[in-house]
PDBML (XML) file of the C-alpha atoms, coordinates in Angstrom:
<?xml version="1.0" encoding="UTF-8" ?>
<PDBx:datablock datablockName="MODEL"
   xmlns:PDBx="http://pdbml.pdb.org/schema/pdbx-v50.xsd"
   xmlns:xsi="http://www.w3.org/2001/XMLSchema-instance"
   xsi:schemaLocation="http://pdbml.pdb.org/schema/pdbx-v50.xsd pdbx-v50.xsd">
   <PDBx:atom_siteCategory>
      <PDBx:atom_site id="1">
         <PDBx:B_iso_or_equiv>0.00</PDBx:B_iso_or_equiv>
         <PDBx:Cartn_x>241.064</PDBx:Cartn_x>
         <PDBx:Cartn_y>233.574</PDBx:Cartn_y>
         <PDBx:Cartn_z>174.471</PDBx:Cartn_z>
         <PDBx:auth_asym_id>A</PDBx:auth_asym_id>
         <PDBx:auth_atom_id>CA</PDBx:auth_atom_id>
         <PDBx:auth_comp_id>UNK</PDBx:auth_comp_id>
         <PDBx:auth_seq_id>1</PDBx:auth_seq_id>
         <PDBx:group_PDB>ATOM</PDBx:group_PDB>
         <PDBx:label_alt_id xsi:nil="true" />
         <PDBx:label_asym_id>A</PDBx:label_asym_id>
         <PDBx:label_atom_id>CA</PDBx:label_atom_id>
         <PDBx:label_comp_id>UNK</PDBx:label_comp_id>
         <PDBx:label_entity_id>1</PDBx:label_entity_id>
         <PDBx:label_seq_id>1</PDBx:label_seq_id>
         <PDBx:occupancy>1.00</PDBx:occupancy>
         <PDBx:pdbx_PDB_model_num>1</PDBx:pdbx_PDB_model_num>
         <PDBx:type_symbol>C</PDBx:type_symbol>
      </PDBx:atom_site>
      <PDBx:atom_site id="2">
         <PDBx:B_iso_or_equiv>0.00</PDBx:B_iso_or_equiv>
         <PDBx:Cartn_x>243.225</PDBx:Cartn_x>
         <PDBx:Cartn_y>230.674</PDBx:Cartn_y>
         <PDBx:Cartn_z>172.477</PDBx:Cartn_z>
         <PDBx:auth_asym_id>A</PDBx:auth_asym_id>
         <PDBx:auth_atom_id>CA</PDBx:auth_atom_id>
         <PDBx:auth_comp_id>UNK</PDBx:auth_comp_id>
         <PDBx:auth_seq_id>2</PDBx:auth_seq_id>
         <PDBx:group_PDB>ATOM</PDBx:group_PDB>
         <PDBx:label_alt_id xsi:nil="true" />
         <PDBx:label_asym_id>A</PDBx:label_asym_id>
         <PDBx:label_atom_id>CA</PDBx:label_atom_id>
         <PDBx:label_comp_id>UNK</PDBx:label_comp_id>
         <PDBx:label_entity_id>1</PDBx:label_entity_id>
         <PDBx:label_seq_id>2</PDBx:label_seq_id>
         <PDBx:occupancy>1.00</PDBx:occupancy>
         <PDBx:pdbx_PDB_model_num>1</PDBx:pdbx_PDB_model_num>
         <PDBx:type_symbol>C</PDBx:type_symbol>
      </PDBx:atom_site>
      <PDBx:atom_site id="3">
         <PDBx:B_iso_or_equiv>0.00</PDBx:B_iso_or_equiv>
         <PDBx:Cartn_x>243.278</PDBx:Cartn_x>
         <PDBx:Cartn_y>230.096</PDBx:Cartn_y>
         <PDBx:Cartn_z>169.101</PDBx:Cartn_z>
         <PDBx:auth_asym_id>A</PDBx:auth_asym_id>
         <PDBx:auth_atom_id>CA</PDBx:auth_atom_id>
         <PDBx:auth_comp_id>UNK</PDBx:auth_comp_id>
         <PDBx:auth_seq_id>3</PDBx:auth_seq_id>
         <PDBx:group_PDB>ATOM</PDBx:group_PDB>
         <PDBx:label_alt_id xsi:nil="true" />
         <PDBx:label_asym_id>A</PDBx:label_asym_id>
         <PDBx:label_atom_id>CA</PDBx:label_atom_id>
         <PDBx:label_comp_id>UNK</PDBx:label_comp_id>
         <PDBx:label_entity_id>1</PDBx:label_entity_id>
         <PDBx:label_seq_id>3</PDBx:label_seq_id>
         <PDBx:occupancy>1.00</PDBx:occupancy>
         <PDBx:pdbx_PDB_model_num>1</PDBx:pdbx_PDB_model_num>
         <PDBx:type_symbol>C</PDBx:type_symbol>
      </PDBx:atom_site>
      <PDBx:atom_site id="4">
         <PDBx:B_iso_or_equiv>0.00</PDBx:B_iso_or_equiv>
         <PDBx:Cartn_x>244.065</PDBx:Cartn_x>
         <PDBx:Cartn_y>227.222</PDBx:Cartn_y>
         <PDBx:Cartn_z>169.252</PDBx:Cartn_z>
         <PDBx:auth_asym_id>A</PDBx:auth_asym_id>
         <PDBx:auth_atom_id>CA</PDBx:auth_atom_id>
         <PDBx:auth_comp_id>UNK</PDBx:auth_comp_id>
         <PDBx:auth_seq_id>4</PDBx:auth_seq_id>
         <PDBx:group_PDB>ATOM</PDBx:group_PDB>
         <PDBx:label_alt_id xsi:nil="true" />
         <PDBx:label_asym_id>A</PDBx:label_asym_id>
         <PDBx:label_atom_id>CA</PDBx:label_atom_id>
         <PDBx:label_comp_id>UNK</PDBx:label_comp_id>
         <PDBx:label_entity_id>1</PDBx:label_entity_id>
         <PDBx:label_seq_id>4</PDBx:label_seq_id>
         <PDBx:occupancy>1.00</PDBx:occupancy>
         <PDBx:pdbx_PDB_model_num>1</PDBx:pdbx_PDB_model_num>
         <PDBx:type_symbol>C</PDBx:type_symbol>
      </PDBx:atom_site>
      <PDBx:atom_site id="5">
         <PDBx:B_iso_or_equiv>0.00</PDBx:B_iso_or_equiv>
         <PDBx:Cartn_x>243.166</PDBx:Cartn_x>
         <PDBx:Cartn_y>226.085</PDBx:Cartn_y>
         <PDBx:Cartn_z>172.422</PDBx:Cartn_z>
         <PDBx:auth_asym_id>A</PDBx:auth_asym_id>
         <PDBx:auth_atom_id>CA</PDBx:auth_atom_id>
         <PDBx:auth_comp_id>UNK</PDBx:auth_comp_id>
         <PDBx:auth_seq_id>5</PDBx:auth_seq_id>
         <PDBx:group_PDB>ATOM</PDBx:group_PDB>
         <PDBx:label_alt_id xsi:nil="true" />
         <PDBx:label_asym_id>A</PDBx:label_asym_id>
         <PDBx:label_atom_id>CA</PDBx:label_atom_id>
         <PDBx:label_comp_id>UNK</PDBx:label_comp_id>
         <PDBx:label_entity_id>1</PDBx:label_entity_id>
         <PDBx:label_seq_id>5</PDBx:label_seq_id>
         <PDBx:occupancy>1.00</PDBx:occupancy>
         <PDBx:pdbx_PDB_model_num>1</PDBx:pdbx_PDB_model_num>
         <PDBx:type_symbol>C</PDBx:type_symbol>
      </PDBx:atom_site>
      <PDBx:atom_site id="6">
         <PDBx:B_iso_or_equiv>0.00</PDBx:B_iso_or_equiv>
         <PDBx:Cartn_x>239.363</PDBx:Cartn_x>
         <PDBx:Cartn_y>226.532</PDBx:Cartn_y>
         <PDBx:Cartn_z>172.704</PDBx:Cartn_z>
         <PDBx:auth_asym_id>A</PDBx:auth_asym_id>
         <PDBx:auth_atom_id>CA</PDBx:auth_atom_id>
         <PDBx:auth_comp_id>UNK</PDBx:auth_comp_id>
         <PDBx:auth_seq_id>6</PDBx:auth_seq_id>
         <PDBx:group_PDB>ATOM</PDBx:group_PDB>
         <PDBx:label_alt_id xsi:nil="true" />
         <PDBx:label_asym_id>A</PDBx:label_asym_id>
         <PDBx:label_atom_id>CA</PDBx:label_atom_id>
         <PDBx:label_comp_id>UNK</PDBx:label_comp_id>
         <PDBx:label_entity_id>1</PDBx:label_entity_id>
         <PDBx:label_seq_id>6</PDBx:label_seq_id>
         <PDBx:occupancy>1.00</PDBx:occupancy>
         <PDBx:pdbx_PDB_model_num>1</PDBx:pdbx_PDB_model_num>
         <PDBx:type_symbol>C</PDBx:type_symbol>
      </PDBx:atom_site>
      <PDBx:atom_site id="7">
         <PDBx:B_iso_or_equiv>0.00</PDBx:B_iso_or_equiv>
         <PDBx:Cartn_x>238.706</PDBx:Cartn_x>
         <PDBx:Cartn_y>226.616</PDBx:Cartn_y>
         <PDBx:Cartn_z>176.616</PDBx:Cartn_z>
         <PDBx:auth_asym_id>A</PDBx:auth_asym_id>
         <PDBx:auth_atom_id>CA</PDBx:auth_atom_id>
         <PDBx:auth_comp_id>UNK</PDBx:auth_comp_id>
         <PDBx:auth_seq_id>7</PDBx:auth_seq_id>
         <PDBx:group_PDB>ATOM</PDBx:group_PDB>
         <PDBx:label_alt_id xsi:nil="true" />
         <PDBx:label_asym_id>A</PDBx:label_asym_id>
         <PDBx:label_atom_id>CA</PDBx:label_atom_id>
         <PDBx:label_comp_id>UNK</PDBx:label_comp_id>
         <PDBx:label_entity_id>1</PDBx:label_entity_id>
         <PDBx:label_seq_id>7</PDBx:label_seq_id>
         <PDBx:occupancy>1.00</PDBx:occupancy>
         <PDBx:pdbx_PDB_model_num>1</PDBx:pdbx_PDB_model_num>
         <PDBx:type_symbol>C</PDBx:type_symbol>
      </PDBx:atom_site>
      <PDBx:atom_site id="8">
         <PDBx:B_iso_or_equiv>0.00</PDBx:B_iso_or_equiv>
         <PDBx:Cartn_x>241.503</PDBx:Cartn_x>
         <PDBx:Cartn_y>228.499</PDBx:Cartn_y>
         <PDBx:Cartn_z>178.076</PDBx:Cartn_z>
         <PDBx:auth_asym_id>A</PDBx:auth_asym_id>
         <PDBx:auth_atom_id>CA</PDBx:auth_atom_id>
         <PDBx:auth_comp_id>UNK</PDBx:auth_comp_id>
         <PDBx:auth_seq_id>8</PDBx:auth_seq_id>
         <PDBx:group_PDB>ATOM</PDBx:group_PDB>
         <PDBx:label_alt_id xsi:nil="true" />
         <PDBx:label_asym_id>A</PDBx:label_asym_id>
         <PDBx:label_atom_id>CA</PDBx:label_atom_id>
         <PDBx:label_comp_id>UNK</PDBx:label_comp_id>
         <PDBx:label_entity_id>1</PDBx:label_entity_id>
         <PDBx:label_seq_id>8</PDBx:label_seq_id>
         <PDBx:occupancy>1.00</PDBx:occupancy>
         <PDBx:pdbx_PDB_model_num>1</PDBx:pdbx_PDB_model_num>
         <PDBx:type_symbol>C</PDBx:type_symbol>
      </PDBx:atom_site>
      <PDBx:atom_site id="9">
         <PDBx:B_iso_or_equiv>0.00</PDBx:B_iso_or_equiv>
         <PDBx:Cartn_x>240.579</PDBx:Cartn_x>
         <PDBx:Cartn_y>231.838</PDBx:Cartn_y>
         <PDBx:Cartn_z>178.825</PDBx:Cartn_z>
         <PDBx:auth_asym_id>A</PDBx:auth_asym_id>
         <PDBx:auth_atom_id>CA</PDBx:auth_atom_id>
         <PDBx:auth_comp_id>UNK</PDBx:auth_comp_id>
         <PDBx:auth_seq_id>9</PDBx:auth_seq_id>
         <PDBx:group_PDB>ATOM</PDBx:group_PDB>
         <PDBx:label_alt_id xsi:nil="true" />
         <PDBx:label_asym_id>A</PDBx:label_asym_id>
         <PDBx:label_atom_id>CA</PDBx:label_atom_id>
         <PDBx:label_comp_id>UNK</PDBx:label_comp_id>
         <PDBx:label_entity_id>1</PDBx:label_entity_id>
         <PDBx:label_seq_id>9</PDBx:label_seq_id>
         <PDBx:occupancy>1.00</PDBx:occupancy>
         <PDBx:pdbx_PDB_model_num>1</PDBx:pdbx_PDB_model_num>
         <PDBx:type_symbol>C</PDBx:type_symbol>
      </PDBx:atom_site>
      <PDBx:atom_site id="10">
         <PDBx:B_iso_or_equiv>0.00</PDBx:B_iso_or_equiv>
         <PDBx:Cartn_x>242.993</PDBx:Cartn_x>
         <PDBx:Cartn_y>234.386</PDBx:Cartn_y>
         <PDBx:Cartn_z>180.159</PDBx:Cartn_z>
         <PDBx:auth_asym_id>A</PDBx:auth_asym_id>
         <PDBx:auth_atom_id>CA</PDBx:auth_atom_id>
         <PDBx:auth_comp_id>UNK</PDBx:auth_comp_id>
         <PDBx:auth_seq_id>10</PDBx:auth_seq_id>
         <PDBx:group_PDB>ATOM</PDBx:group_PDB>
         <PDBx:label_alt_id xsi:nil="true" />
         <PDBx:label_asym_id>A</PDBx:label_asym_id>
         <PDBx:label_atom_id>CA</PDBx:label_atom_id>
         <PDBx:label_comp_id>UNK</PDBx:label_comp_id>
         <PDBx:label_entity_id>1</PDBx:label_entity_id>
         <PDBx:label_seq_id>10</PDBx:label_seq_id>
         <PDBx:occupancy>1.00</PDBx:occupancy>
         <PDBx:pdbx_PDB_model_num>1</PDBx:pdbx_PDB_model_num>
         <PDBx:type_symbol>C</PDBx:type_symbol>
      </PDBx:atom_site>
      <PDBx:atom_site id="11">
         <PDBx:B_iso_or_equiv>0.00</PDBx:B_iso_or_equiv>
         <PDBx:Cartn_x>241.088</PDBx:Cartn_x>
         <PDBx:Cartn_y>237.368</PDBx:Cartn_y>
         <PDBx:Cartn_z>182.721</PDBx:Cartn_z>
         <PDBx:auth_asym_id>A</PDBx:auth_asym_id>
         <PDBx:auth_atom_id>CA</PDBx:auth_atom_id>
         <PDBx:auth_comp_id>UNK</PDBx:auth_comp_id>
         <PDBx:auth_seq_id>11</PDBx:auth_seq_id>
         <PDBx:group_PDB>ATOM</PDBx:group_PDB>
         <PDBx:label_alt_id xsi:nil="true" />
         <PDBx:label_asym_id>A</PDBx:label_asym_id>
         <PDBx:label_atom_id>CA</PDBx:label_atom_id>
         <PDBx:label_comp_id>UNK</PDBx:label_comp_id>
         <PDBx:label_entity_id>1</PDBx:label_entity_id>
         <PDBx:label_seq_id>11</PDBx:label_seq_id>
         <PDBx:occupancy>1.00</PDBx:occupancy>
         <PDBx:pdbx_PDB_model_num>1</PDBx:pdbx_PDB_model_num>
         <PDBx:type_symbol>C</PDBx:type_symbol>
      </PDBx:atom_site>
      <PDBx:atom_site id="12">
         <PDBx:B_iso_or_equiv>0.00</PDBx:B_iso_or_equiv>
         <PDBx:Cartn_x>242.571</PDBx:Cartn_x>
         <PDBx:Cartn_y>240.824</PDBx:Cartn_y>
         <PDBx:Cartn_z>183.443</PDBx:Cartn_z>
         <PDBx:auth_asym_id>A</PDBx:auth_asym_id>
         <PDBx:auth_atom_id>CA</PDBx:auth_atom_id>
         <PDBx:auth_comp_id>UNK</PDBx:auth_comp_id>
         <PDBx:auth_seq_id>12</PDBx:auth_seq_id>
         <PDBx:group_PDB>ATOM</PDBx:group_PDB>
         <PDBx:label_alt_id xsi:nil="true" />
         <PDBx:label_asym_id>A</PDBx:label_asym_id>
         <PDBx:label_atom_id>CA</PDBx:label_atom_id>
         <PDBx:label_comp_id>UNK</PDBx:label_comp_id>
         <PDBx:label_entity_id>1</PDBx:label_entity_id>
         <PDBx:label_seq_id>12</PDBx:label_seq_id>
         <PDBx:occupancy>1.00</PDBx:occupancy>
         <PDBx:pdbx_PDB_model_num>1</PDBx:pdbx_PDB_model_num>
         <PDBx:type_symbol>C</PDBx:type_symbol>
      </PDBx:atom_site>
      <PDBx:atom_site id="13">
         <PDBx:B_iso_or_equiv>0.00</PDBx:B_iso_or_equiv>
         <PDBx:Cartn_x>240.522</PDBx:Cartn_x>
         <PDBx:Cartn_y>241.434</PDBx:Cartn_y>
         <PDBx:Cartn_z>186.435</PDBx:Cartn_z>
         <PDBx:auth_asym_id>A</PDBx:auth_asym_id>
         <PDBx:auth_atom_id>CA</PDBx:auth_atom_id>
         <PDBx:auth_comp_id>UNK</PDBx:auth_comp_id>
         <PDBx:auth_seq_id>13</PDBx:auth_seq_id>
         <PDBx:group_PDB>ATOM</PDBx:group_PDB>
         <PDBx:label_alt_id xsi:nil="true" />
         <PDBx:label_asym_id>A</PDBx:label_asym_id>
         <PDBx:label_atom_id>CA</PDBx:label_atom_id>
         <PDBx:label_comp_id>UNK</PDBx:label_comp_id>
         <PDBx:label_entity_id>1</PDBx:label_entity_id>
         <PDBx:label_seq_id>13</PDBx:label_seq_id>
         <PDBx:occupancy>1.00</PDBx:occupancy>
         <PDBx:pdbx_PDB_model_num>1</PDBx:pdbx_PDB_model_num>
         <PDBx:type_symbol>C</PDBx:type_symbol>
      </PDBx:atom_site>
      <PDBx:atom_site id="14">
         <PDBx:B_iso_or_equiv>0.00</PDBx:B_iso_or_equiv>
         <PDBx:Cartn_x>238.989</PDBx:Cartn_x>
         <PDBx:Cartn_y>239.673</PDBx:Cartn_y>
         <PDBx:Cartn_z>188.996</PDBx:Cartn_z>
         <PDBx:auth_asym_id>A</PDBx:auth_asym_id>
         <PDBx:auth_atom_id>CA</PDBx:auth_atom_id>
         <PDBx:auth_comp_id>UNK</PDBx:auth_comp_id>
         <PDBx:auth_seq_id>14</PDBx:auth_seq_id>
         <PDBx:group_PDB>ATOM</PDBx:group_PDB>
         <PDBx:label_alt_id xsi:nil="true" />
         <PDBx:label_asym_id>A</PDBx:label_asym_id>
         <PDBx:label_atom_id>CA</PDBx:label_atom_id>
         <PDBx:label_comp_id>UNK</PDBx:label_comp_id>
         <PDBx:label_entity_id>1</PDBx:label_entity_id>
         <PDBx:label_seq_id>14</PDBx:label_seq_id>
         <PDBx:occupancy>1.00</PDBx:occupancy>
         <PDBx:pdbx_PDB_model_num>1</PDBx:pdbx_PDB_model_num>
         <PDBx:type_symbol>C</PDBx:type_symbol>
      </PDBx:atom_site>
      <PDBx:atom_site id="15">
         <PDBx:B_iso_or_equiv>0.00</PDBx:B_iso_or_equiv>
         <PDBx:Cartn_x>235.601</PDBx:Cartn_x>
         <PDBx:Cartn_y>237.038</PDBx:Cartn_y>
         <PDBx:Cartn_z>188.957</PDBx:Cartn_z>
         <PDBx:auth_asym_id>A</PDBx:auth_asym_id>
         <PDBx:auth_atom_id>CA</PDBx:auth_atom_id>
         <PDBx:auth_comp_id>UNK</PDBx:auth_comp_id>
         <PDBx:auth_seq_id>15</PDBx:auth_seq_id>
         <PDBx:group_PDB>ATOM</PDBx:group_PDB>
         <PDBx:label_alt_id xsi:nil="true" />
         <PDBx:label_asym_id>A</PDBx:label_asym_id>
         <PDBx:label_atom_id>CA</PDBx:label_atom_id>
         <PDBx:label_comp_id>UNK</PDBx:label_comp_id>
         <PDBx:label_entity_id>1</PDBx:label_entity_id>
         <PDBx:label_seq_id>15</PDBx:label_seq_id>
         <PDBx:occupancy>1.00</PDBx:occupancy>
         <PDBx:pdbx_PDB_model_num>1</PDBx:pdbx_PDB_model_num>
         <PDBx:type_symbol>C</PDBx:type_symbol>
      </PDBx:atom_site>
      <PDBx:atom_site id="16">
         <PDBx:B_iso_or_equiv>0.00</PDBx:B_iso_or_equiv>
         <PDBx:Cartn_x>236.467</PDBx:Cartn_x>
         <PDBx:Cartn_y>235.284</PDBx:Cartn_y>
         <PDBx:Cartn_z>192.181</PDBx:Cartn_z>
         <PDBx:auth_asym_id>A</PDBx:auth_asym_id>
         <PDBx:auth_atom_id>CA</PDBx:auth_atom_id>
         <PDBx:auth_comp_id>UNK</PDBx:auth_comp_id>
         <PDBx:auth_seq_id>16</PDBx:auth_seq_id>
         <PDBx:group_PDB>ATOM</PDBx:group_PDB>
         <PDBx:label_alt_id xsi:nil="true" />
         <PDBx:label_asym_id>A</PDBx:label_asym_id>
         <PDBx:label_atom_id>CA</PDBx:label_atom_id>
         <PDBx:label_comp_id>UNK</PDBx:label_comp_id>
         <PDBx:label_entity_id>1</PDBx:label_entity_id>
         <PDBx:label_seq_id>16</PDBx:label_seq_id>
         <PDBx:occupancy>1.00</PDBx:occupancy>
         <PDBx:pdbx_PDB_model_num>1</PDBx:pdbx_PDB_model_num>
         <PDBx:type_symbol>C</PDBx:type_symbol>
      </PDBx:atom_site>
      <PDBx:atom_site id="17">
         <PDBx:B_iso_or_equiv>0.00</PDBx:B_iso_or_equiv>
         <PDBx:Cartn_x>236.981</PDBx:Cartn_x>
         <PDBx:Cartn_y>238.172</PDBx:Cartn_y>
         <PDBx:Cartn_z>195.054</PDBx:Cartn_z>
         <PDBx:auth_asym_id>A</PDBx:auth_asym_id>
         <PDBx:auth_atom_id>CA</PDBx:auth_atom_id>
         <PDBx:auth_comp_id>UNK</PDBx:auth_comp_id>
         <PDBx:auth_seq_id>17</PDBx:auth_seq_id>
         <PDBx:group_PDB>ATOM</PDBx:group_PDB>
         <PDBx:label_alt_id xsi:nil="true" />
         <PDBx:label_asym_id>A</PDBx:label_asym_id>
         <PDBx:label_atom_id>CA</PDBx:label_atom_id>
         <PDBx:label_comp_id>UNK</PDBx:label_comp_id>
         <PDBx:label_entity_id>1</PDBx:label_entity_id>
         <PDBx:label_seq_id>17</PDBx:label_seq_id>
         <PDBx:occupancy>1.00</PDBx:occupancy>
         <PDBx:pdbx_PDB_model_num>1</PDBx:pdbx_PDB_model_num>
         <PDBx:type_symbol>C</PDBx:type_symbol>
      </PDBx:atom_site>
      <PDBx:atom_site id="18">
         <PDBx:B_iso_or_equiv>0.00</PDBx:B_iso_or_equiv>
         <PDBx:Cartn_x>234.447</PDBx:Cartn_x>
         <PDBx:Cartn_y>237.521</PDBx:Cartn_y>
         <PDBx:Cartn_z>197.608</PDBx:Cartn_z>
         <PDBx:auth_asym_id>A</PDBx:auth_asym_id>
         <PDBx:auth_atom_id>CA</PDBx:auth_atom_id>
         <PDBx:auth_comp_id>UNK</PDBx:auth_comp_id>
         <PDBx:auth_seq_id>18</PDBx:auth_seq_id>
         <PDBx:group_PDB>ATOM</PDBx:group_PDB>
         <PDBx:label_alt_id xsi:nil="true" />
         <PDBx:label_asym_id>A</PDBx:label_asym_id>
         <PDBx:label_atom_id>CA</PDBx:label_atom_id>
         <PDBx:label_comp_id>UNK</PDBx:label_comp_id>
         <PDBx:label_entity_id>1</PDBx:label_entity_id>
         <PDBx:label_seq_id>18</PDBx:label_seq_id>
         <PDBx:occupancy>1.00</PDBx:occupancy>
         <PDBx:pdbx_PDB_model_num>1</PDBx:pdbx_PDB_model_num>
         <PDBx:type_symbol>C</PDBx:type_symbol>
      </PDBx:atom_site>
      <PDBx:atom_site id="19">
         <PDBx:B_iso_or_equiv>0.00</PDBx:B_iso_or_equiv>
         <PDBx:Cartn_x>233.461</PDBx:Cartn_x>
         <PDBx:Cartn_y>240.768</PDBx:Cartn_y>
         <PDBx:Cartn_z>198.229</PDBx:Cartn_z>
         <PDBx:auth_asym_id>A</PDBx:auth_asym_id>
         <PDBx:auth_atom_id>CA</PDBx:auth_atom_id>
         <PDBx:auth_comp_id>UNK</PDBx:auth_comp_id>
         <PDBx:auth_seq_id>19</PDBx:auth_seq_id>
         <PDBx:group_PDB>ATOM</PDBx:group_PDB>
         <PDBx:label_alt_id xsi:nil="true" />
         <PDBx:label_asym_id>A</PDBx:label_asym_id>
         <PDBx:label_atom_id>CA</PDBx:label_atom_id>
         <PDBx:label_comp_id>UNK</PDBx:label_comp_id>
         <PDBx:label_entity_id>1</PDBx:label_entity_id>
         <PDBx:label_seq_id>19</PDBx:label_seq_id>
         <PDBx:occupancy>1.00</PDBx:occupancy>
         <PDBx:pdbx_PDB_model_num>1</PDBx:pdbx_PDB_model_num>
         <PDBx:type_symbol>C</PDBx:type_symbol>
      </PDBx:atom_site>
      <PDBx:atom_site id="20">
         <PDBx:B_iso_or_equiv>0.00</PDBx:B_iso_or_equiv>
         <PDBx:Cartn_x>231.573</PDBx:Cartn_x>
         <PDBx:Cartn_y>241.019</PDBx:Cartn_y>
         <PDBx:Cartn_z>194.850</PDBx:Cartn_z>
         <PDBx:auth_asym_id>A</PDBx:auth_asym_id>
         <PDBx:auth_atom_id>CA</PDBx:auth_atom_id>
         <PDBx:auth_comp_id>UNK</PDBx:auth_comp_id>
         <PDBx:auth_seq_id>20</PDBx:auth_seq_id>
         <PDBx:group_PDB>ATOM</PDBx:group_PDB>
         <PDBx:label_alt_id xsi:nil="true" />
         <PDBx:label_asym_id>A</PDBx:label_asym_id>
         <PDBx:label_atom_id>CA</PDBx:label_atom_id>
         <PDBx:label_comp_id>UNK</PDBx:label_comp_id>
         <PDBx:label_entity_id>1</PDBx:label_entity_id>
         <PDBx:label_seq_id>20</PDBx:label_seq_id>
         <PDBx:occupancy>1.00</PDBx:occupancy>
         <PDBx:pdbx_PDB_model_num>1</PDBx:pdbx_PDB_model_num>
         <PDBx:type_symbol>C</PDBx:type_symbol>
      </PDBx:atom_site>
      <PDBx:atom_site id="21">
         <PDBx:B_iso_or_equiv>0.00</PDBx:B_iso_or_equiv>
         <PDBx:Cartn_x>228.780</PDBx:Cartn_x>
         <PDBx:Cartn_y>238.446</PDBx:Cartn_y>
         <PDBx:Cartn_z>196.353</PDBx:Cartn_z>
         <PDBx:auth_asym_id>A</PDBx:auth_asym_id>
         <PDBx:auth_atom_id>CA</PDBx:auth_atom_id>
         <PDBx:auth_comp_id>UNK</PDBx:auth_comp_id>
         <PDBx:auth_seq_id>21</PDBx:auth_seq_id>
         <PDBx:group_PDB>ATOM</PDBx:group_PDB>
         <PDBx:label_alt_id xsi:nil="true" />
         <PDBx:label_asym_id>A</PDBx:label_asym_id>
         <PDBx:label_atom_id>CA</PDBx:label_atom_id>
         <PDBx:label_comp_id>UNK</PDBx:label_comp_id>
         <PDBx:label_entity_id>1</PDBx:label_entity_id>
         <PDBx:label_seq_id>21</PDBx:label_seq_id>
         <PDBx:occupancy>1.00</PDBx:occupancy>
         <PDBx:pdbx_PDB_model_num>1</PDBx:pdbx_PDB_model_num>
         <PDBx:type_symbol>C</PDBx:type_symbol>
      </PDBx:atom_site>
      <PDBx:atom_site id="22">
         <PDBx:B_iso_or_equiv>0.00</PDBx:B_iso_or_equiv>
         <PDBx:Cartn_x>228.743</PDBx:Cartn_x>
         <PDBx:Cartn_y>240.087</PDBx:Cartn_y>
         <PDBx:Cartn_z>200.072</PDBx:Cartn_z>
         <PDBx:auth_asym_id>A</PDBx:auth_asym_id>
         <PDBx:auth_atom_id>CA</PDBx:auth_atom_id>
         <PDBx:auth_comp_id>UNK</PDBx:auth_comp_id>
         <PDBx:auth_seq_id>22</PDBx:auth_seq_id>
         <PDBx:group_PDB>ATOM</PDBx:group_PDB>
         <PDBx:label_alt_id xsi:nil="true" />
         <PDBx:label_asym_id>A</PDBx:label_asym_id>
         <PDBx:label_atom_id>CA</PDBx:label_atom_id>
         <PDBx:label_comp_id>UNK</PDBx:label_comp_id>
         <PDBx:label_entity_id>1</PDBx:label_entity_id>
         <PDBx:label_seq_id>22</PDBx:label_seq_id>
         <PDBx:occupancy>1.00</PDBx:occupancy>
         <PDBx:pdbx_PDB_model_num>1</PDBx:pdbx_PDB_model_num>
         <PDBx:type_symbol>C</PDBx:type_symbol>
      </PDBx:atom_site>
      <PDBx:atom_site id="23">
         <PDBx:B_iso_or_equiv>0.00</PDBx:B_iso_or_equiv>
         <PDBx:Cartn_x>225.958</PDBx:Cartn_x>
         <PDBx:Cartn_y>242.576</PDBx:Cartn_y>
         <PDBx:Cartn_z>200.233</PDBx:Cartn_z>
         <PDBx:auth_asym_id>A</PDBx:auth_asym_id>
         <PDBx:auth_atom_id>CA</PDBx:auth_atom_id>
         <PDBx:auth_comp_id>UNK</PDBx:auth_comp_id>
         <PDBx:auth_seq_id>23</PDBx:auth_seq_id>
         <PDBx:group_PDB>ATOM</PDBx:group_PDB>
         <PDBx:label_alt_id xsi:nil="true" />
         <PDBx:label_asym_id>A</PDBx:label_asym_id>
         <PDBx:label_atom_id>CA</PDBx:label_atom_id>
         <PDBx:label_comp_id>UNK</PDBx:label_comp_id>
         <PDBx:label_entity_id>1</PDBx:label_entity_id>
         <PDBx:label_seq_id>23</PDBx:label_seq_id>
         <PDBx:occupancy>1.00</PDBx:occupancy>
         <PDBx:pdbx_PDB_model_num>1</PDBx:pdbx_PDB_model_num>
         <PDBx:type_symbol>C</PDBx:type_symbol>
      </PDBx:atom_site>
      <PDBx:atom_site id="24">
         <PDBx:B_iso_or_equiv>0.00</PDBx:B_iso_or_equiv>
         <PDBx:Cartn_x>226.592</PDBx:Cartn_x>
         <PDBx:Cartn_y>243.861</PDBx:Cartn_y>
         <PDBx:Cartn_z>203.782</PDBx:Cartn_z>
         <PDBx:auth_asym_id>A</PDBx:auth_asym_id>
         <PDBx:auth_atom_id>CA</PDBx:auth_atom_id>
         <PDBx:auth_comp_id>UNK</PDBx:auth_comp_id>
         <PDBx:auth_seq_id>24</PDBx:auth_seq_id>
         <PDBx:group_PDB>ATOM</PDBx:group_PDB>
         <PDBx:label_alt_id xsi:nil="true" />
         <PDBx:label_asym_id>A</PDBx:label_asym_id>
         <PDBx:label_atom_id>CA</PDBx:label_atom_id>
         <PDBx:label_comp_id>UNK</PDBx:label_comp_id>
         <PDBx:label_entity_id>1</PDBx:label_entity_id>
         <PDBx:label_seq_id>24</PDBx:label_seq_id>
         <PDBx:occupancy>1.00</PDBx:occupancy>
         <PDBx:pdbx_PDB_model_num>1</PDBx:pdbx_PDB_model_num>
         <PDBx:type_symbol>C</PDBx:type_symbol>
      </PDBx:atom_site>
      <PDBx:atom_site id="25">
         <PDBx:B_iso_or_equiv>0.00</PDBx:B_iso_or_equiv>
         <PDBx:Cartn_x>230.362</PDBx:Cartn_x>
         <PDBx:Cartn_y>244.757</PDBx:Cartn_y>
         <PDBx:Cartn_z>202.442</PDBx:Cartn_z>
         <PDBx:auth_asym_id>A</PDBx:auth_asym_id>
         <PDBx:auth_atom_id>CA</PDBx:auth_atom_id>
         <PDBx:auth_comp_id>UNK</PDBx:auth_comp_id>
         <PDBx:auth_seq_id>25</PDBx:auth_seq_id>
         <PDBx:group_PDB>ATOM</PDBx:group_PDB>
         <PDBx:label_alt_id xsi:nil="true" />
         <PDBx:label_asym_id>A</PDBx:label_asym_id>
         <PDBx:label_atom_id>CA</PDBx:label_atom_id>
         <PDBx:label_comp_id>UNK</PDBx:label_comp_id>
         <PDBx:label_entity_id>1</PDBx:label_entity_id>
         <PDBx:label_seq_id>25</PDBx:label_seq_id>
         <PDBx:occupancy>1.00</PDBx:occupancy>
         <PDBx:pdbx_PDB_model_num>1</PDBx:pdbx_PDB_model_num>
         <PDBx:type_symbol>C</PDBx:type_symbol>
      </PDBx:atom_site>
   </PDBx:atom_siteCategory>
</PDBx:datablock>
């Protein structure tokens, strides 16, 4: 996270990839 910068957040892996929400994948 920033310091300085309250609402930027910085992600090593991966919230978005669809198959996460598929349940027949």
């Amino acid at each position: 996270e920033h310091e300085l910068f309250p609402h930027v957040l910085a992600l090593q892996f991966h919230p978005e990839f669809p198959v996460l929400w598929d349940k027949g994948a």
